[in-house]
N, C-alpha and C. Protein backbone atom coordinates (compact mmCIF):
# COMPACT_ATOMS: atom_id res chain seq x y z
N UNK A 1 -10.89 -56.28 203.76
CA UNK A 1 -10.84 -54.88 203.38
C UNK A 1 -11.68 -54.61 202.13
N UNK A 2 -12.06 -55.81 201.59
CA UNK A 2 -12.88 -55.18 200.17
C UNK A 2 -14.03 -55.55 200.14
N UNK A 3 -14.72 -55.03 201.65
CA UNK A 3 -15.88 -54.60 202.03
C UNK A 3 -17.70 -55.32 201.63
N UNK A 4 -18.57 -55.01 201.64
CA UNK A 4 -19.76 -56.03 201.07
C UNK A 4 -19.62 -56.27 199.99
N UNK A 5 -19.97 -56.91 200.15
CA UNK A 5 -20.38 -58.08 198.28
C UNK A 5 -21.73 -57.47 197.55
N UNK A 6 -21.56 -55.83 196.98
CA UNK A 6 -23.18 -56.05 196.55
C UNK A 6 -22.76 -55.93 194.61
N UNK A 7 -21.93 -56.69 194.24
CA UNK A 7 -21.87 -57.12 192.56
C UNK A 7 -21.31 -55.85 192.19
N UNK A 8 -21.15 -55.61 190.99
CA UNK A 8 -21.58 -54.97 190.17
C UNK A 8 -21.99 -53.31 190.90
N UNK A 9 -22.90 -53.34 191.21
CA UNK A 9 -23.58 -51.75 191.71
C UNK A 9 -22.39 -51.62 193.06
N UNK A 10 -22.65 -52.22 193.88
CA UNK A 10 -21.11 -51.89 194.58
C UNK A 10 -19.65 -51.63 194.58
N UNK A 11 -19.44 -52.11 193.85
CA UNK A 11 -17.99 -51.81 192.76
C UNK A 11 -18.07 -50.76 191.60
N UNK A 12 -19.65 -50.37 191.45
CA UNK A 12 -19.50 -49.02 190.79
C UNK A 12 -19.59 -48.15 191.55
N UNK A 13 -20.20 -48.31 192.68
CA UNK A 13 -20.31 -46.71 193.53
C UNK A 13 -18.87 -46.70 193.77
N UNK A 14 -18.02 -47.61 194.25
CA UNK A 14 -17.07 -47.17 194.90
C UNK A 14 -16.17 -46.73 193.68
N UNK A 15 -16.41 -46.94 191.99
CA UNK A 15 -15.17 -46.62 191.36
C UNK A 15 -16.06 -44.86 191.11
N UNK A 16 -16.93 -44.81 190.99
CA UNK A 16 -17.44 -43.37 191.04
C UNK A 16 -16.95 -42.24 191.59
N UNK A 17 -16.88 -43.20 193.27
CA UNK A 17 -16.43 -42.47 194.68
C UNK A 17 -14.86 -41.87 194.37
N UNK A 18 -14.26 -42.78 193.77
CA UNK A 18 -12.75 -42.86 193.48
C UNK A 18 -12.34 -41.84 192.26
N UNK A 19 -13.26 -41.45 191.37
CA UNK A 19 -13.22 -40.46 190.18
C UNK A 19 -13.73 -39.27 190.92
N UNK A 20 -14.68 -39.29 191.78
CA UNK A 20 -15.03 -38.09 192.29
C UNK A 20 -14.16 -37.74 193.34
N UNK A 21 -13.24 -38.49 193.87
CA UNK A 21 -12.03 -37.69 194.61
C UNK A 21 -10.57 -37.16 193.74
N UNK A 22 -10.59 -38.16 192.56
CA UNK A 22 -9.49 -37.77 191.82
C UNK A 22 -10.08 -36.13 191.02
N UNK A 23 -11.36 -35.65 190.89
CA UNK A 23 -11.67 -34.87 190.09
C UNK A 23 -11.30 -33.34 191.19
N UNK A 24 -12.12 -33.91 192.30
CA UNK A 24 -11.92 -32.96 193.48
C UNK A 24 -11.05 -32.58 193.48
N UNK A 25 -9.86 -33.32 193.74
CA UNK A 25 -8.60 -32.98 194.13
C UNK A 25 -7.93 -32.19 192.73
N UNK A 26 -8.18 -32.46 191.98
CA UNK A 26 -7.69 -31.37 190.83
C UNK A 26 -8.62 -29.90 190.64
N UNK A 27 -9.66 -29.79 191.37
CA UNK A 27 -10.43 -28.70 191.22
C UNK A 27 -9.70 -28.08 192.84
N UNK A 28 -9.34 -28.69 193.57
CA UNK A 28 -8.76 -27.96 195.28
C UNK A 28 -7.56 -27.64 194.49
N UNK A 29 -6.12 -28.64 193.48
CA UNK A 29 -5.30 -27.97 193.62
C UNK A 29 -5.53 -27.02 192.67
N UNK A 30 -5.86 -26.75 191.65
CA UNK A 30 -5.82 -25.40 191.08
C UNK A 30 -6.20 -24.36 191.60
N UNK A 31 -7.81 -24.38 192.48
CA UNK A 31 -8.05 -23.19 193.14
C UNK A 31 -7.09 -22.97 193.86
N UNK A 32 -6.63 -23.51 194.90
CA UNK A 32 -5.75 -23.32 195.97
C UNK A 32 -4.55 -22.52 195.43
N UNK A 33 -3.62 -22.82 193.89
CA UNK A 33 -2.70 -22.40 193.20
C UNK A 33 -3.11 -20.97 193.34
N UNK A 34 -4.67 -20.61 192.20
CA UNK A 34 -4.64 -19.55 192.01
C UNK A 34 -4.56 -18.27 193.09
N UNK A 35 -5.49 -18.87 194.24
CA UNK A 35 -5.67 -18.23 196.16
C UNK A 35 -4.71 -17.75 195.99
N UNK A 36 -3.57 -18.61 196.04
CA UNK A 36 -1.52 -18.58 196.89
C UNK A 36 -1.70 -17.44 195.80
N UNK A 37 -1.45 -17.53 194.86
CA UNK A 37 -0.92 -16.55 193.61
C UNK A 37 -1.51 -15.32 193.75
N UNK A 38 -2.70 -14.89 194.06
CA UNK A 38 -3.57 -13.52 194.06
C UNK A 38 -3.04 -13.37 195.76
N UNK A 39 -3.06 -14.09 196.73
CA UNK A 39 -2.46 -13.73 198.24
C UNK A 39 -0.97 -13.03 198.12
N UNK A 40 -0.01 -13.32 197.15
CA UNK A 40 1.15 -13.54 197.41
C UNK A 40 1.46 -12.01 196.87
N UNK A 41 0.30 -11.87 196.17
CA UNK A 41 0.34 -10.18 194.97
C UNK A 41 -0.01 -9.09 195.98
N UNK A 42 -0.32 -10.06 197.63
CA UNK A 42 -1.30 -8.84 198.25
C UNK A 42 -2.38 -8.32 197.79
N UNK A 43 -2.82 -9.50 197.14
CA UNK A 43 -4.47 -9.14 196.21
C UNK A 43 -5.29 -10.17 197.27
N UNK A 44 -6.79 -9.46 197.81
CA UNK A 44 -7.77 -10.35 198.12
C UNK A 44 -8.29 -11.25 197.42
N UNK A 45 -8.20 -12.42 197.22
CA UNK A 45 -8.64 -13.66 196.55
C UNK A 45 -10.47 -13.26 195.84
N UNK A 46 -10.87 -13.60 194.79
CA UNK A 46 -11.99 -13.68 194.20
C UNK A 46 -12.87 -15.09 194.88
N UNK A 47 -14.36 -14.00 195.68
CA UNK A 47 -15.48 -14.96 196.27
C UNK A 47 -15.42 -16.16 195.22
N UNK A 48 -15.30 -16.26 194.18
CA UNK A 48 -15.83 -17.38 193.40
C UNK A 48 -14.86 -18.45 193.69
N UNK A 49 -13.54 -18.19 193.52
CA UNK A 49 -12.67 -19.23 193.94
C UNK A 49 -12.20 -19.86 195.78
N UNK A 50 -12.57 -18.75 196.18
CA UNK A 50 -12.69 -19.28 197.99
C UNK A 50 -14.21 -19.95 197.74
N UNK A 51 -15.30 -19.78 197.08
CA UNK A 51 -16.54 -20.69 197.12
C UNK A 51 -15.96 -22.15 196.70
N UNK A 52 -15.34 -22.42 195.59
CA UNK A 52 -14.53 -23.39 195.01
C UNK A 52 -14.31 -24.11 195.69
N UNK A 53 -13.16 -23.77 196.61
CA UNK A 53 -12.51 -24.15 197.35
C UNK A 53 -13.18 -24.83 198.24
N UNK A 54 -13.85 -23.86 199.17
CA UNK A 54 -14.59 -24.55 200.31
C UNK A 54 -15.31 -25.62 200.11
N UNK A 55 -16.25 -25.59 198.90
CA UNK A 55 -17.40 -26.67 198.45
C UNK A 55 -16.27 -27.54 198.02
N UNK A 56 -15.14 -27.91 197.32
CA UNK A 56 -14.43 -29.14 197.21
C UNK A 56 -13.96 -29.35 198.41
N UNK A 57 -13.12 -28.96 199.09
CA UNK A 57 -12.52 -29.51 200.27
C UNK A 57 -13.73 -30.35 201.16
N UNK A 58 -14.97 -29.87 201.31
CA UNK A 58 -16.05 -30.19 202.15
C UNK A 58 -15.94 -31.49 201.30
N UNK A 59 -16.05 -31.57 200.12
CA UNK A 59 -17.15 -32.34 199.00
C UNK A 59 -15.64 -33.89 199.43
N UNK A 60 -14.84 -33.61 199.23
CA UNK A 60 -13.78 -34.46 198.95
C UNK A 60 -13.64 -35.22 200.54
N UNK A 61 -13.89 -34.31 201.83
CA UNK A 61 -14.13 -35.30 203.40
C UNK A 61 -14.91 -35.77 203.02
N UNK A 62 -16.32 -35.60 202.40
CA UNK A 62 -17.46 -36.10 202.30
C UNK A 62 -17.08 -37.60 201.36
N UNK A 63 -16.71 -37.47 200.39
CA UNK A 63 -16.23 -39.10 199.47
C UNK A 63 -15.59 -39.53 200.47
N UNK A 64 -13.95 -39.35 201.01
CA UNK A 64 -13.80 -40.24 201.78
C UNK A 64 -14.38 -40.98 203.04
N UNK A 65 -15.21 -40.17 203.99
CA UNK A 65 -16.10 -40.68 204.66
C UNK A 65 -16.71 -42.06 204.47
N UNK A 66 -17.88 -41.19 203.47
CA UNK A 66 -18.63 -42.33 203.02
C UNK A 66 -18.27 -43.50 202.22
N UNK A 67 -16.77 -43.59 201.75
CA UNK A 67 -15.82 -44.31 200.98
C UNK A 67 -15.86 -45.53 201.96
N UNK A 68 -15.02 -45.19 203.15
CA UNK A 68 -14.57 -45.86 204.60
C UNK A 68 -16.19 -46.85 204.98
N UNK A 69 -17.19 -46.03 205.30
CA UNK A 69 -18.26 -46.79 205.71
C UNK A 69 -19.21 -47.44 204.47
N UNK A 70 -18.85 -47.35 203.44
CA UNK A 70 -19.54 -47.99 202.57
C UNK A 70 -18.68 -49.53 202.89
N UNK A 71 -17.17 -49.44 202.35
CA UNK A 71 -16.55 -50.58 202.94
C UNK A 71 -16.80 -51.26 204.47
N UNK A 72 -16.93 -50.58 205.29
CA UNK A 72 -17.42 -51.20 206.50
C UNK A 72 -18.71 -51.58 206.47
N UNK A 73 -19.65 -51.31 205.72
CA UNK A 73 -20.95 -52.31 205.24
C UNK A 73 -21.50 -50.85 206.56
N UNK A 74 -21.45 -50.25 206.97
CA UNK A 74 -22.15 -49.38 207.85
C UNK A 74 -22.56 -47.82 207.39
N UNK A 75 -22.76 -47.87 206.10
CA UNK A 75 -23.27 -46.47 205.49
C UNK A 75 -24.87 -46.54 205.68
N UNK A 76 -25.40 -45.62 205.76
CA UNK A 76 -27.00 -45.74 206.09
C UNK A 76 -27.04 -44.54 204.30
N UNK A 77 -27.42 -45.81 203.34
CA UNK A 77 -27.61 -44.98 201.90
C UNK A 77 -28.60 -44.55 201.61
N UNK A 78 -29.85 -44.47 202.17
CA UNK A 78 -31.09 -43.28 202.10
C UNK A 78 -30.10 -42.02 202.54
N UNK A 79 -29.15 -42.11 203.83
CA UNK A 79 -29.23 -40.87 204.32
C UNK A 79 -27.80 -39.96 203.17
N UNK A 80 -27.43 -41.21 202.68
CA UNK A 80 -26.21 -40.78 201.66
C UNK A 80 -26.78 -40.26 199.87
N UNK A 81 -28.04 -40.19 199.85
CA UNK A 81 -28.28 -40.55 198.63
C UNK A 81 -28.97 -39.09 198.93
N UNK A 82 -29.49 -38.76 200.35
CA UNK A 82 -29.86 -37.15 200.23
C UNK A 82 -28.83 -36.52 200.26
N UNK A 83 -27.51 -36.87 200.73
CA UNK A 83 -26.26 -36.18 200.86
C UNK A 83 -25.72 -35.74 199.51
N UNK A 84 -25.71 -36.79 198.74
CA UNK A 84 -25.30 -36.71 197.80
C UNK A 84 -26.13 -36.00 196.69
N UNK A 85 -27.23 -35.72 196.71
CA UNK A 85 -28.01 -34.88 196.37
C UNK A 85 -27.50 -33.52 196.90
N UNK A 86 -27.24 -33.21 197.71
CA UNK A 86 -27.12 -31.49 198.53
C UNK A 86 -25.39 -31.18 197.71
N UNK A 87 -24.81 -32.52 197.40
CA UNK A 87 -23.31 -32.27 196.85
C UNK A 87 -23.35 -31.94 195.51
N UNK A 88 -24.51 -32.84 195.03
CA UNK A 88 -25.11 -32.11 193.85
C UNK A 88 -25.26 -30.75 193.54
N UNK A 89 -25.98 -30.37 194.46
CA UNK A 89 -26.81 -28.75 194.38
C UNK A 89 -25.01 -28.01 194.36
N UNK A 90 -24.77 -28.24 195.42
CA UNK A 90 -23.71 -27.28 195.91
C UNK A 90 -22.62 -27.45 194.45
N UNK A 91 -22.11 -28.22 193.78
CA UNK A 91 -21.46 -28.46 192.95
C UNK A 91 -22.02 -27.65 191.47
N UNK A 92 -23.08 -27.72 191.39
CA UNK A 92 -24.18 -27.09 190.72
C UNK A 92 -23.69 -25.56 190.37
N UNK A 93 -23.44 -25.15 191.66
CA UNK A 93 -23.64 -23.97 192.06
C UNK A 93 -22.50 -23.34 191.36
N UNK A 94 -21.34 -23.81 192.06
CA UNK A 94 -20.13 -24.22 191.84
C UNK A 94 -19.67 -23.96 190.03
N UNK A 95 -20.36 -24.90 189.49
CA UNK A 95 -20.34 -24.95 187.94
C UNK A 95 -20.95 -23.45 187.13
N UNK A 96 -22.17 -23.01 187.48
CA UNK A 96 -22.68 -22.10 187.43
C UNK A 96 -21.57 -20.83 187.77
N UNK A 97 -21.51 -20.21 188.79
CA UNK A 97 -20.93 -19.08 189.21
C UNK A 97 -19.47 -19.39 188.13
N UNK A 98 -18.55 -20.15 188.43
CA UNK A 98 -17.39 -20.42 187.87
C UNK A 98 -17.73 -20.22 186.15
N UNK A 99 -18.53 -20.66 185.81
CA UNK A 99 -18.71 -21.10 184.12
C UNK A 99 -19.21 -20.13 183.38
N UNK A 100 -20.08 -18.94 184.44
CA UNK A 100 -20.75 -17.79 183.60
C UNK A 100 -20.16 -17.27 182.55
N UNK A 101 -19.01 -16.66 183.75
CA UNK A 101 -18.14 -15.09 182.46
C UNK A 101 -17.21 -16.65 181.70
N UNK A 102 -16.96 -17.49 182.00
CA UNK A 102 -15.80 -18.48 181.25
C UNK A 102 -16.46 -19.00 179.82
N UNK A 103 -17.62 -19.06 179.74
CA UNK A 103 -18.60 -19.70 178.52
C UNK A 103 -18.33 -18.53 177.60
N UNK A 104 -18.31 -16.85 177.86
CA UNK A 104 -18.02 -16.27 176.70
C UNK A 104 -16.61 -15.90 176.35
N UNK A 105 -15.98 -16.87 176.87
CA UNK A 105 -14.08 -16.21 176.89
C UNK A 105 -13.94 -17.35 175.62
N UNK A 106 -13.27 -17.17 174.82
CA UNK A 106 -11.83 -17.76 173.85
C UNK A 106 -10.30 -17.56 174.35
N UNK A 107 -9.99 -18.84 175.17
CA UNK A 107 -8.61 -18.66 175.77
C UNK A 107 -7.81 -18.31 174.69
N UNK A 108 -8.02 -18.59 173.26
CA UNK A 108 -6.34 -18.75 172.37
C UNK A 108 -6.16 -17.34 171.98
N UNK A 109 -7.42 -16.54 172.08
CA UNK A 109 -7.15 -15.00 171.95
C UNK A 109 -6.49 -14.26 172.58
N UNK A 110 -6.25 -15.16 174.05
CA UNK A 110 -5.61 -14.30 174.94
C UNK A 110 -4.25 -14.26 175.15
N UNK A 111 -3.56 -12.79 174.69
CA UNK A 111 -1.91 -12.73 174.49
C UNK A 111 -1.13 -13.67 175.33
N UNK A 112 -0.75 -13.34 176.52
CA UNK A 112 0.19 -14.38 176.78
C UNK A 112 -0.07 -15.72 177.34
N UNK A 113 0.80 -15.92 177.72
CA UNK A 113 1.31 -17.34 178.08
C UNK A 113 0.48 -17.95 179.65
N UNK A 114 1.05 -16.81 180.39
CA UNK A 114 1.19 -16.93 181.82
C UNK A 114 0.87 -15.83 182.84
N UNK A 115 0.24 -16.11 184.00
CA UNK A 115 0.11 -14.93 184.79
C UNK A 115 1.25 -13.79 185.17
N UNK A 116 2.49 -14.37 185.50
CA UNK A 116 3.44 -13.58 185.50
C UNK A 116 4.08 -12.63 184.31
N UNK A 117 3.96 -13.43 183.19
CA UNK A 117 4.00 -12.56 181.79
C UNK A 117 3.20 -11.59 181.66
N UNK A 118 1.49 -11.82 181.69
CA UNK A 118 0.71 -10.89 181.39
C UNK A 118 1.01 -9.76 182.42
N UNK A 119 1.45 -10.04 183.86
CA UNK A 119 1.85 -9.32 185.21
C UNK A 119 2.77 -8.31 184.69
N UNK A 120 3.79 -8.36 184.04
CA UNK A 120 4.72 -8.04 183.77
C UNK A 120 4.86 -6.56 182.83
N UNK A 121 3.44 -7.17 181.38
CA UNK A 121 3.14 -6.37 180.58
C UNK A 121 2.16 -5.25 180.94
N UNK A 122 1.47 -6.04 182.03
CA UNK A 122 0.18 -4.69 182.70
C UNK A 122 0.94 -3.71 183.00
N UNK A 123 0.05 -2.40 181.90
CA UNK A 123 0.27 -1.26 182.97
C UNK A 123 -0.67 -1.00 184.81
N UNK A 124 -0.37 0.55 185.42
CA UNK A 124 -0.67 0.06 186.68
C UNK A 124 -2.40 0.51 186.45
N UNK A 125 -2.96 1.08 185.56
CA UNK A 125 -4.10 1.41 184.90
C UNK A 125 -4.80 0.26 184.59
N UNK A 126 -3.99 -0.78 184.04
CA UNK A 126 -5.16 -2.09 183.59
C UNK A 126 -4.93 -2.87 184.64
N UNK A 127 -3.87 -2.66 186.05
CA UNK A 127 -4.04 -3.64 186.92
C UNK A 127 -5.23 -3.05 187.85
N UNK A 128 -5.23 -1.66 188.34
CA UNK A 128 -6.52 -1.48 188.99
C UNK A 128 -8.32 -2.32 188.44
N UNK A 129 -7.90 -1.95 187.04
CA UNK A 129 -8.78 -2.87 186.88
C UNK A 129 -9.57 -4.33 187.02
N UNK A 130 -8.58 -5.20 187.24
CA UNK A 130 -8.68 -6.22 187.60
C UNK A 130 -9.01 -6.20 189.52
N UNK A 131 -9.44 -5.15 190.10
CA UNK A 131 -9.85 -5.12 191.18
C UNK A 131 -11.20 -4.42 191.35
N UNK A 132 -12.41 -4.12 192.04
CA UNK A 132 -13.09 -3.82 192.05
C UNK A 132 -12.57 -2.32 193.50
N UNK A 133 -13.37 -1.75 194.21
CA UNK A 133 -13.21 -0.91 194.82
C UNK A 133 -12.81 -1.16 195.87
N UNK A 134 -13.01 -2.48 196.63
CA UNK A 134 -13.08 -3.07 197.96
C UNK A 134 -11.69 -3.26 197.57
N UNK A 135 -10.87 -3.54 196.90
CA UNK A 135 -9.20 -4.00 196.17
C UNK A 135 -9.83 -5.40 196.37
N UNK A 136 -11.04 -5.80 196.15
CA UNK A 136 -10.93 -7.88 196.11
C UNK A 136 -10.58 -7.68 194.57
N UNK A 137 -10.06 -9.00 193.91
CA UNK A 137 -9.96 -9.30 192.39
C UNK A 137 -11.21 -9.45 191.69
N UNK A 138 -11.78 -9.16 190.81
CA UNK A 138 -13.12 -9.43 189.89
C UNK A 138 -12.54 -10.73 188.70
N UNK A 139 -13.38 -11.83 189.10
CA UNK A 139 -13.54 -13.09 188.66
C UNK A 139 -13.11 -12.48 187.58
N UNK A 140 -14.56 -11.88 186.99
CA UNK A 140 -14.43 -11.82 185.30
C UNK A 140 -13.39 -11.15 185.01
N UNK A 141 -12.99 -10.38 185.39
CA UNK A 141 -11.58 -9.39 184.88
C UNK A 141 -10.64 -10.44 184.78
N UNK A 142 -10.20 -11.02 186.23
CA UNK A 142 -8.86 -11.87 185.99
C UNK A 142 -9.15 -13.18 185.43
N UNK A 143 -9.95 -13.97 185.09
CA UNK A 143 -10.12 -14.87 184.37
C UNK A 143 -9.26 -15.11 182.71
N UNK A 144 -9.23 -13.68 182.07
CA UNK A 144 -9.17 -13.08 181.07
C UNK A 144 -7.45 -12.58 181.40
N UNK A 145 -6.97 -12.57 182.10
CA UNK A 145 -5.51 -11.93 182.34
C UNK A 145 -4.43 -12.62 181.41
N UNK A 146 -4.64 -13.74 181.44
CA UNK A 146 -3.73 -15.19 180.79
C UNK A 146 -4.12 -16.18 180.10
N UNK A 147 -3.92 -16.50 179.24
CA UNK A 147 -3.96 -17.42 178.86
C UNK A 147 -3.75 -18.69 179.93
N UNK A 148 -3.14 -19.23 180.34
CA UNK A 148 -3.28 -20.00 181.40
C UNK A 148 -3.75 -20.11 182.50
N UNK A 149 -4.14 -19.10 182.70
CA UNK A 149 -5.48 -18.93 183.81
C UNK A 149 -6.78 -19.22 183.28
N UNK A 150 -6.86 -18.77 182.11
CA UNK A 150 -8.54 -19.27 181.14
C UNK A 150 -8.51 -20.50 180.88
N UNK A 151 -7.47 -21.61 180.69
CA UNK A 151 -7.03 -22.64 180.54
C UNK A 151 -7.70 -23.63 181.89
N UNK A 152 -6.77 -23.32 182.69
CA UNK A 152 -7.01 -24.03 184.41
C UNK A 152 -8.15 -23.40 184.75
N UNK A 153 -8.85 -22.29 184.32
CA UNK A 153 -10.39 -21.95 185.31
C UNK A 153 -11.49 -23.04 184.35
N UNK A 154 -11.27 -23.10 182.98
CA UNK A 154 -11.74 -23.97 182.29
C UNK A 154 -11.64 -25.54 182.50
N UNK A 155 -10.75 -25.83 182.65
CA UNK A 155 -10.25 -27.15 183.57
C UNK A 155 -11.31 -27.55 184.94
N UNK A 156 -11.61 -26.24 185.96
CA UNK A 156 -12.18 -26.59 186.85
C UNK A 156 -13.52 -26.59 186.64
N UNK A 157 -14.06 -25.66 185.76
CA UNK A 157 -15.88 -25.84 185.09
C UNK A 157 -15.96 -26.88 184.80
N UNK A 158 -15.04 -27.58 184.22
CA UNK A 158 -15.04 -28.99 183.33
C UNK A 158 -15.30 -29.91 184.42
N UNK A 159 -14.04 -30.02 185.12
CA UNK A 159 -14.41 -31.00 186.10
C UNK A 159 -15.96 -30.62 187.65
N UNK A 160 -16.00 -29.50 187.49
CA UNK A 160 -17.46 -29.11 188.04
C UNK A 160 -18.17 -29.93 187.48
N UNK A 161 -18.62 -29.63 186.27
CA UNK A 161 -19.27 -29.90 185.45
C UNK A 161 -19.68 -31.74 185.65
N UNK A 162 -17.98 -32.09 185.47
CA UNK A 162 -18.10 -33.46 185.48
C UNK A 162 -18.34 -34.20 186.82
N UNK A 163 -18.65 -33.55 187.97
CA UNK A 163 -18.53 -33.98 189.55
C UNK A 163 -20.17 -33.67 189.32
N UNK A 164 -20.80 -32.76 188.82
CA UNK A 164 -22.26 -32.83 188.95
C UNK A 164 -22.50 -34.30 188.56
N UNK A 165 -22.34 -34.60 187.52
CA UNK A 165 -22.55 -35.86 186.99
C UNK A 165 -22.36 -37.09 187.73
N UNK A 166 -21.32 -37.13 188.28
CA UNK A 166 -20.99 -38.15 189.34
C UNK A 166 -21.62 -38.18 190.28
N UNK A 167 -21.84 -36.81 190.84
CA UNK A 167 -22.88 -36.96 192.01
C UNK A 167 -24.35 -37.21 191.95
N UNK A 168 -24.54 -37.32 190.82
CA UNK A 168 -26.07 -37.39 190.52
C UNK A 168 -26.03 -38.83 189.96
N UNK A 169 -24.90 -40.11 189.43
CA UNK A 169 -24.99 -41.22 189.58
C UNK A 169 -24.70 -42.03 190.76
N UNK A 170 -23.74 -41.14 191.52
CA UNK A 170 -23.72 -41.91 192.98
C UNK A 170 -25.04 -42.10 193.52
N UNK A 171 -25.66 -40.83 193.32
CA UNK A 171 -27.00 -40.58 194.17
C UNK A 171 -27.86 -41.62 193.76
N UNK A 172 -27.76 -42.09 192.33
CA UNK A 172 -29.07 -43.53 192.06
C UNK A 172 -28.30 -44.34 192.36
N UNK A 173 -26.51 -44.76 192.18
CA UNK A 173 -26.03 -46.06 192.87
C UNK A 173 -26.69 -45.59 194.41
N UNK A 174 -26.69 -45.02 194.81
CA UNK A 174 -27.16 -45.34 196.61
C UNK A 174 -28.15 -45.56 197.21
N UNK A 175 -29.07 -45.19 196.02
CA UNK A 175 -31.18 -45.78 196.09
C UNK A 175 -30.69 -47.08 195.81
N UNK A 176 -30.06 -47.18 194.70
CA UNK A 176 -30.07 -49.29 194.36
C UNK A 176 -29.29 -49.97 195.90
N UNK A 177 -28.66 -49.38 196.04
CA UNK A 177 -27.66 -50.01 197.17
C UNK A 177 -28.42 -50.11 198.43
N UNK A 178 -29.52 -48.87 198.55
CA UNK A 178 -30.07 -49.00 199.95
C UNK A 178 -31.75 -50.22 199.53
N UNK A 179 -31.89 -49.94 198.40
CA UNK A 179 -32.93 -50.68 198.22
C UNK A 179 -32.64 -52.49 198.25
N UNK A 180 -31.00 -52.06 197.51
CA UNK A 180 -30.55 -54.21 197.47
C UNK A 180 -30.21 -54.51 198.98
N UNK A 181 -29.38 -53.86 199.85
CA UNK A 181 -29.17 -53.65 201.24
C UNK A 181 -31.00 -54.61 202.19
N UNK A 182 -31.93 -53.70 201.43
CA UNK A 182 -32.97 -53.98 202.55
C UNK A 182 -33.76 -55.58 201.87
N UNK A 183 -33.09 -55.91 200.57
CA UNK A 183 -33.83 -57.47 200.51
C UNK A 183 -33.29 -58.48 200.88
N UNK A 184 -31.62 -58.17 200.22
CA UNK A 184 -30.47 -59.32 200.36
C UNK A 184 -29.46 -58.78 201.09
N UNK A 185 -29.45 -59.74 202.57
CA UNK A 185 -28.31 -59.64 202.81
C UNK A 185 -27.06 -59.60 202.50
N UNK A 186 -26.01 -58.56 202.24
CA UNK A 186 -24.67 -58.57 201.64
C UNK A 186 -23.76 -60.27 202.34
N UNK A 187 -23.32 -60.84 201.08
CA UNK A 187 -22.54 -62.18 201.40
C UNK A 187 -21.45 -61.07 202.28
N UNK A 188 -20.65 -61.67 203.07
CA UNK A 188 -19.61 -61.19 204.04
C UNK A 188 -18.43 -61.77 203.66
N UNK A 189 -17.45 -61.01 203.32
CA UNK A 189 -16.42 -61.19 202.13
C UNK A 189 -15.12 -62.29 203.46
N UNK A 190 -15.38 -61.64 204.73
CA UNK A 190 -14.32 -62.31 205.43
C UNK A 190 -14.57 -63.81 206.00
């Protein structure tokens, strides 16, 4: 089970692989939190966080996949190293849209605690606001609602942020891996 023998560079892609699913999975559950929470208000969810969403859930089949066949010695890493490039971009993207209006916010300015607190104190004048005309939610408006929402949307730029990074060292572990792959045969661990 503990797959080719390629040293060193193989045991880093895979602990990479393993940070970039633990990161994922904390960027799916918060979006997913916030979705349930704006669904549950009978509010249409904000494009930025269904983008979120989708690009991790995709991004996170995608690690385990290639997790499974890296261990089975049957990953073809030219074709993973463009993949992981496009997870790049898309993550990119991801960081960008999410990080715009969040780079000029100061969470500790913001009165309360919690979404349901600040919920509580809105009049029905500053809640229209937080909707645009279509009634979807506006990122930038509700970003700003809570303190703990500026908190956890900050949390997920971060780890955006930090999944670009990963994906852009997986992407050179997988040139070394496809390049050591085509001189030396991997020793066969079984």
């Amino acid at each position: 089970m503990a797959g080719p023998d390629y040293g060193v560079l193989g045991a880093t892609f895979k602990i990479v692989r393993m940070l970039q699913v633990i990161s994922l999975l904390g960027c799916i559950g918060m979006a997913a939190n916030f979705i349930s929470e704006m669904v549950q208000a009978n509010d249409t969810p904000s494009k930025e966080l269904v983008g979120t969403l989708s690009v991790t859930c995709i991004a996170v089949l995608y690690c385990a996949i290639t997790y499974i066949l890296h261990i089975d010695n049957s990953l073809p890493y030219l074709i993973n190293t463009g993949m992981d490039g496009m997870m790049l971009i898309a993550l990119t993207v991801v960081a960008v849209v999410v990080g715009k209006p969040l780079s000029y916010l100061n969470c500790q300015v913001i009165g309360s605690n919690s979404v349901a607190e600040s919920a509580a104190d809105l009049n029905s004048e500053l809640k229209s606001t937080l909707k645009n005309q279509g009634g979807h939610i506006v990122y930038s408006n509700w970003i700003g609602a809570s303190r703990t929402t500026c908190y956890e949307m900050k949390a997920i730029w971060g780890l955006s942020i930090a999944l670009c990074i990963l994906f852009a060292f997986s992407s050179m572990c997988s040139v070394c891996l496809w390049r050591r792959s085509k001189s030396v045969p991997p020793k066969d661990m079984a």
